[in-house]
N, C-alpha and C. Protein backbone atom coordinates (compact mmCIF):
# COMPACT_ATOMS: atom_id res chain seq x y z
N UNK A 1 27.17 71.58 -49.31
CA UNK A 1 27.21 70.23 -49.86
C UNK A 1 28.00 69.31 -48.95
N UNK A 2 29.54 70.12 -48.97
CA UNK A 2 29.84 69.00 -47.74
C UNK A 2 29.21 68.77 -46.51
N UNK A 3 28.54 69.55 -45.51
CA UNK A 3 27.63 69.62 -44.77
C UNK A 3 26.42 68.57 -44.56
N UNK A 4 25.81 68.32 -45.69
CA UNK A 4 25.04 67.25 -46.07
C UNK A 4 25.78 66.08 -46.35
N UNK A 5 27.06 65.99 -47.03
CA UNK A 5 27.54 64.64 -47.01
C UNK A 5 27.77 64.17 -45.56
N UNK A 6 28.21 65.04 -44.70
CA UNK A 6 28.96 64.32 -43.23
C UNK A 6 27.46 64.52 -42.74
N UNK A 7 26.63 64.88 -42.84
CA UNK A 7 25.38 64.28 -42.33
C UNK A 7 24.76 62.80 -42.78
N UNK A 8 25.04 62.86 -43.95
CA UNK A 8 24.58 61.70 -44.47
C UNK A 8 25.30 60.22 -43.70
N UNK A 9 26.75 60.67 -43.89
CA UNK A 9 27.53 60.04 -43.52
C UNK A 9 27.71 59.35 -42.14
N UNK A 10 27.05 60.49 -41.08
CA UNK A 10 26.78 60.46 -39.66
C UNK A 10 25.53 59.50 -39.66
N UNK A 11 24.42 59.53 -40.73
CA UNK A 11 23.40 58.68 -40.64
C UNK A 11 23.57 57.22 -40.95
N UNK A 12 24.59 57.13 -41.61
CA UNK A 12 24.96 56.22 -42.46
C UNK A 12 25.50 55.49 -40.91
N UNK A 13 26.57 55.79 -40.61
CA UNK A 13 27.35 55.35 -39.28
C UNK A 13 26.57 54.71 -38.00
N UNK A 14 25.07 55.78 -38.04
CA UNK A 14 24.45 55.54 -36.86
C UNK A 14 23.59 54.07 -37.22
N UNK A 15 23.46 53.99 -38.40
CA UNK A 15 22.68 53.08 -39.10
C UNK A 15 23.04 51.87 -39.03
N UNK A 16 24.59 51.63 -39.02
CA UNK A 16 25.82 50.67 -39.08
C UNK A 16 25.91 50.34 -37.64
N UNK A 17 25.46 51.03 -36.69
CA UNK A 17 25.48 51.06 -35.24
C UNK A 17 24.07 50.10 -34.66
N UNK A 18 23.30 50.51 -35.29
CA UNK A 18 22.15 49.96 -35.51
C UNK A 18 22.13 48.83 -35.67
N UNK A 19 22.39 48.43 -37.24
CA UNK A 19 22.92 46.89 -37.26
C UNK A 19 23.79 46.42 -36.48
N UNK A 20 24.98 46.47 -36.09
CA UNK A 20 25.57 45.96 -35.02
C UNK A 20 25.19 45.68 -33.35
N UNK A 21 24.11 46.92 -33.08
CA UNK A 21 23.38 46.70 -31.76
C UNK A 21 22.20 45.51 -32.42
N UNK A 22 21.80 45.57 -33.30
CA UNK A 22 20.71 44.04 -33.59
C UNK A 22 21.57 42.72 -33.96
N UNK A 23 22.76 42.78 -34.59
CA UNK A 23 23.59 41.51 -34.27
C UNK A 23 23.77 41.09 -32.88
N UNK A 24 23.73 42.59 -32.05
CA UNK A 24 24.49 42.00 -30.93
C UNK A 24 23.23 41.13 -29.93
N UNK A 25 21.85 41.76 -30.37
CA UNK A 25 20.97 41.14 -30.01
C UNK A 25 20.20 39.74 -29.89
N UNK A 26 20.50 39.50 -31.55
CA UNK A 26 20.61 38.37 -31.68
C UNK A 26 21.26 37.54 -31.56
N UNK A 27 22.78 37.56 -31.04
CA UNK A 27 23.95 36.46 -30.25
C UNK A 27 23.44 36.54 -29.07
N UNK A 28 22.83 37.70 -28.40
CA UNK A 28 21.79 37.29 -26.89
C UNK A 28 20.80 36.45 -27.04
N UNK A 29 19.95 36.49 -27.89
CA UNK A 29 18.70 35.62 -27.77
C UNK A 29 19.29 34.27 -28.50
N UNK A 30 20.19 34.39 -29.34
CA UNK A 30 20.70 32.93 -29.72
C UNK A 30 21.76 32.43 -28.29
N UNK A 31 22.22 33.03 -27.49
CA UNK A 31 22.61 32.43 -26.22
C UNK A 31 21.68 31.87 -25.30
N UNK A 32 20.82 32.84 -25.34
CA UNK A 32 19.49 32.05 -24.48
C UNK A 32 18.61 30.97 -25.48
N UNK A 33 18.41 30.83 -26.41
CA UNK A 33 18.12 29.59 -26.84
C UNK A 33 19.04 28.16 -26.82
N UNK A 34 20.30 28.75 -26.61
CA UNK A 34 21.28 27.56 -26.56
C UNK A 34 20.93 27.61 -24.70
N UNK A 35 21.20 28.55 -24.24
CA UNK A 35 20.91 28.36 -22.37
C UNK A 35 19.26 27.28 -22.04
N UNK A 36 18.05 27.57 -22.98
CA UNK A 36 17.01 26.75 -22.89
C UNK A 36 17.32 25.65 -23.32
N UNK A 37 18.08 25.05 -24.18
CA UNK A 37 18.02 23.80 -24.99
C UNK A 37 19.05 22.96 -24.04
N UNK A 38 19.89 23.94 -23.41
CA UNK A 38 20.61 23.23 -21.82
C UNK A 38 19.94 22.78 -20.93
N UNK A 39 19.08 23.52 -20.47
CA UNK A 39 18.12 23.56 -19.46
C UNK A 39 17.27 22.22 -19.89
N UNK A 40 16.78 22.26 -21.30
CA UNK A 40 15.62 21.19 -21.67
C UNK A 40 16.59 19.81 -21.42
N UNK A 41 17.25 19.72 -21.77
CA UNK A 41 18.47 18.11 -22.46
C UNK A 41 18.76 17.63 -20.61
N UNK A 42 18.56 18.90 -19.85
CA UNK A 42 18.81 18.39 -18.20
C UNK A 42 17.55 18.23 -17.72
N UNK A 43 16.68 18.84 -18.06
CA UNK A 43 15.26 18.52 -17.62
C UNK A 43 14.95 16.61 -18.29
N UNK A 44 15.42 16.67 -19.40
CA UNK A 44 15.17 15.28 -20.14
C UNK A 44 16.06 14.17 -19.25
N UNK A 45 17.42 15.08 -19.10
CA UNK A 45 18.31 14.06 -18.30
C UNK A 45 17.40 13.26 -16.94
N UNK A 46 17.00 14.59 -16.17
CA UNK A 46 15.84 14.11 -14.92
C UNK A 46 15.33 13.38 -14.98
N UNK A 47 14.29 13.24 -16.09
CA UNK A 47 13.50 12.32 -16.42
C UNK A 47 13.79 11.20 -16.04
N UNK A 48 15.01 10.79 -17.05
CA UNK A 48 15.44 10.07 -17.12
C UNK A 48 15.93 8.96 -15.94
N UNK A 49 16.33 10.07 -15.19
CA UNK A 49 17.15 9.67 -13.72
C UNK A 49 16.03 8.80 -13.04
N UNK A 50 14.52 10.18 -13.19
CA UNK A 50 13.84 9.26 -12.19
C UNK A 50 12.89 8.14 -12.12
N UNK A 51 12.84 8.05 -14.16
CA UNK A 51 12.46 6.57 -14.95
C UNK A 51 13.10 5.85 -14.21
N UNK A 52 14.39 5.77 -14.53
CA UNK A 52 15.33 4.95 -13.65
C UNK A 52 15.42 4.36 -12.00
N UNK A 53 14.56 5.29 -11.63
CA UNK A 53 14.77 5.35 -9.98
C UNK A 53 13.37 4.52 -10.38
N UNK A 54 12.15 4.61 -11.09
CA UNK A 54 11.00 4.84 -10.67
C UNK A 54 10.85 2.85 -11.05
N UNK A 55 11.94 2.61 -11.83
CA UNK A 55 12.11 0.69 -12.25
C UNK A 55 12.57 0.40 -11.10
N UNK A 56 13.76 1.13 -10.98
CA UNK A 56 14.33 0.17 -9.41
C UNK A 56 13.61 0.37 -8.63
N UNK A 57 12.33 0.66 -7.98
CA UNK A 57 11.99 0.77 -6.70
C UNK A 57 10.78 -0.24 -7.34
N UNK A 58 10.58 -0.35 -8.81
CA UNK A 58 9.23 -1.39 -9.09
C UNK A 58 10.10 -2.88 -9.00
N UNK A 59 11.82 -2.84 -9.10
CA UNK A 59 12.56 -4.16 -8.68
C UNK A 59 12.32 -4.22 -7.40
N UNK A 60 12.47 -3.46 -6.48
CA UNK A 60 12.41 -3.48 -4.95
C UNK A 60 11.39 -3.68 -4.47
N UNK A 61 9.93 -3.83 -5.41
CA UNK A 61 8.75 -3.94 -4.67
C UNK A 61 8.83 -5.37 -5.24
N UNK A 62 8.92 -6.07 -6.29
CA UNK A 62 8.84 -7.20 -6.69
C UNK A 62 9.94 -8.07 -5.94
N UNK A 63 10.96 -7.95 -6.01
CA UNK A 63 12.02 -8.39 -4.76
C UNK A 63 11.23 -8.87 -3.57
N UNK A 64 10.20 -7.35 -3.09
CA UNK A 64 9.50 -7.50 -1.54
C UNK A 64 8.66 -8.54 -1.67
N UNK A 65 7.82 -8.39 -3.17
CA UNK A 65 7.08 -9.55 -2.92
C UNK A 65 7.40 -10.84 -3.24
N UNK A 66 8.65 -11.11 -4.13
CA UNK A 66 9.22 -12.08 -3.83
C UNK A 66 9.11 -13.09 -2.34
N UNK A 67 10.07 -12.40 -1.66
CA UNK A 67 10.28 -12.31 -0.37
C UNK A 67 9.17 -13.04 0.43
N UNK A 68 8.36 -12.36 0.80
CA UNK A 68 6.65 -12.41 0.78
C UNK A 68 6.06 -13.36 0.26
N UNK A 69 6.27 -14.07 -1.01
CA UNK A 69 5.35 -15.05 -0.91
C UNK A 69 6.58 -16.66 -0.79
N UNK A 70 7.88 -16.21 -0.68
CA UNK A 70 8.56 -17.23 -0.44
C UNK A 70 8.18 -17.17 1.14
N UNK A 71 8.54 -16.08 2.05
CA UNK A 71 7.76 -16.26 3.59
C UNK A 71 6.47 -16.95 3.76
N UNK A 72 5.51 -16.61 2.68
CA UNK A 72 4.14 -17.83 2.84
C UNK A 72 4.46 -18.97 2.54
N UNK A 73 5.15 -19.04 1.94
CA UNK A 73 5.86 -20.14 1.64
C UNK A 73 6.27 -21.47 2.64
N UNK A 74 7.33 -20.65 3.64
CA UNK A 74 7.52 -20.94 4.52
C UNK A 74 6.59 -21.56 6.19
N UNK A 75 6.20 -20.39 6.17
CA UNK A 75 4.67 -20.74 6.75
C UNK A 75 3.53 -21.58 6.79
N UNK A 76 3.79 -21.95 5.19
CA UNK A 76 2.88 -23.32 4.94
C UNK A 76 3.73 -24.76 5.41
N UNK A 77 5.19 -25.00 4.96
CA UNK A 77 5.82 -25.66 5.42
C UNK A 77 5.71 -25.84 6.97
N UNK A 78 5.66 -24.50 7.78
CA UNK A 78 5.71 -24.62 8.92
C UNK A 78 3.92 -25.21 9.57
N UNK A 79 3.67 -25.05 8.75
CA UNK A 79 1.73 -25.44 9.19
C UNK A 79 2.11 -26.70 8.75
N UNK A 80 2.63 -27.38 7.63
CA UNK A 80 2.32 -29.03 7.33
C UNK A 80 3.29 -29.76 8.58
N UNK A 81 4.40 -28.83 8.74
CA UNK A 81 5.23 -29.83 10.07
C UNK A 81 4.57 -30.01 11.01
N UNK A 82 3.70 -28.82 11.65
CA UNK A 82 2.96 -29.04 12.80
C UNK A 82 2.08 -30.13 12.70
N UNK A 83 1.43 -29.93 11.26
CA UNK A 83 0.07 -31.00 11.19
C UNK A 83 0.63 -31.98 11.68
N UNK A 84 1.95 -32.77 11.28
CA UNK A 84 2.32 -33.87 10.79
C UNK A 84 3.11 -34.63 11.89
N UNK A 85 3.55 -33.09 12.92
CA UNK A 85 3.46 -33.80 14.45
C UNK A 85 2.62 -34.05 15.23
N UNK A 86 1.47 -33.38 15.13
CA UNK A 86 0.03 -33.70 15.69
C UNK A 86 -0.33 -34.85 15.39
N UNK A 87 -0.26 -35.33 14.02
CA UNK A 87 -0.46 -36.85 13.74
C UNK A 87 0.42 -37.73 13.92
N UNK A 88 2.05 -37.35 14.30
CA UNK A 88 2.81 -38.25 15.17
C UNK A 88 2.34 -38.50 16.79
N UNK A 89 1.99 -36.96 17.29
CA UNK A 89 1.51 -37.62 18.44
C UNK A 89 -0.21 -38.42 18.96
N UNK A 90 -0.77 -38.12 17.81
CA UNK A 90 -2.17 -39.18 17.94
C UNK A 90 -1.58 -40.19 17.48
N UNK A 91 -0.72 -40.88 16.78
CA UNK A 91 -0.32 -42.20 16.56
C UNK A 91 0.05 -42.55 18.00
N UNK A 92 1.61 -41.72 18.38
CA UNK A 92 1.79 -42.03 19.99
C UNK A 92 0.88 -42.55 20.73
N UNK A 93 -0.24 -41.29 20.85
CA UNK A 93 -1.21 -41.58 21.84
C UNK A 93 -2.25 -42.70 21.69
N UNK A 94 -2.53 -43.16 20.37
CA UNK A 94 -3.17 -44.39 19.88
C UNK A 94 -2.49 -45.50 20.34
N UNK A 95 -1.16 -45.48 20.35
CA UNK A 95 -0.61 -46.71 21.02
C UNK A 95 -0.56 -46.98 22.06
N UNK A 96 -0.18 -45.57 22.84
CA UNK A 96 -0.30 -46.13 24.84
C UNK A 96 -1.54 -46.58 25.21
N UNK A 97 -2.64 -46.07 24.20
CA UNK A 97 -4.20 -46.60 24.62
C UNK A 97 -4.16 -47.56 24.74
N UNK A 98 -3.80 -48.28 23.50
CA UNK A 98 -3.28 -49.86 22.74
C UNK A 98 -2.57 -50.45 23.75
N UNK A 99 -1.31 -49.75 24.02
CA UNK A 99 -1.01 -50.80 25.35
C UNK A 99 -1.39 -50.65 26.79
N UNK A 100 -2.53 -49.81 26.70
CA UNK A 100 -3.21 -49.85 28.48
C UNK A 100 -4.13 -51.18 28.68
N UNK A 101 -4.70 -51.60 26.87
CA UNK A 101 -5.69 -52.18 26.76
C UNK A 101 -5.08 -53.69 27.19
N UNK A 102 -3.89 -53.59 26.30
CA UNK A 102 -3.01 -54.95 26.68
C UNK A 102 -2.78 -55.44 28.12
N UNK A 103 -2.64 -54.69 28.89
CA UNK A 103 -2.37 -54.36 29.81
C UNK A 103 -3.12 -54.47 30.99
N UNK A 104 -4.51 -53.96 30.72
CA UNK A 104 -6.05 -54.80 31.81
C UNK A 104 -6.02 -56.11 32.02
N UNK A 105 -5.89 -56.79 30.77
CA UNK A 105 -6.28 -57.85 30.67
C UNK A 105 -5.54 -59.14 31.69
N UNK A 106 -4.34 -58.56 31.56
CA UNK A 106 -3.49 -59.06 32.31
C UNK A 106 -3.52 -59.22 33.76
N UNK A 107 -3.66 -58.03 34.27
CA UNK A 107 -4.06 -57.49 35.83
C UNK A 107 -4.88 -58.43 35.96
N UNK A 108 -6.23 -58.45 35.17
CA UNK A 108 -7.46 -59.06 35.78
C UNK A 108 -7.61 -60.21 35.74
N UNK A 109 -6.82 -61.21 34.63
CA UNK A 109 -6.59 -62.43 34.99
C UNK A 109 -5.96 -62.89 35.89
């Protein structure tokens, strides 16, 4: 009889061992679910980072074209100055005509 109790007892123990090796299992796989949910919240962080990166470089292209159409900008200014000396110097040149003409008349009288 006692024989069978410390058997029982030994089963009993190994059993208790048992449960404790599956607690201990499950603080592993509940570590690695807390280790994934790290991993995810930094994967999200990334994201995040490169949302961030991915606006500022759509500021930096709008900036460029800023830039860009204030330079056409410029360019046009620089095309109306030219025009507008071209038509200073056909005025010029309209006048020395003007006074060559003045100017025959004189000689030949």
């Amino acid at each position: 009889m006692s024989i069978q109790q410390s058997a029982v007892s030994g089963q009993r123990s190994a059993f208790s061992g048992q449960r404790s090796a599956v607690s201990i299992q499950r603080s592993a796989v509940s570590g690695q679910h807390s280790a994934v949910s790290g991993q995810r919240s930094a994967f999200s962080g990334q994201r995040s980072a490169v949302s961030i990166q991915r606006s500022a470089v759509s500021g930096q292209h709008s900036a460029v074209s800023g830039q860009r159409s204030a330079f056409s900008g410029q360019r046009s200014a620089v095309s109306i100055q030219r025009s507008a000396v071209s038509g200073q110097h056909s005025a010029v040149s309209g006048q020395r005509s003007a006074d060559l003409t003045e100017i025959k008349p004189i000689l030949t009288w």
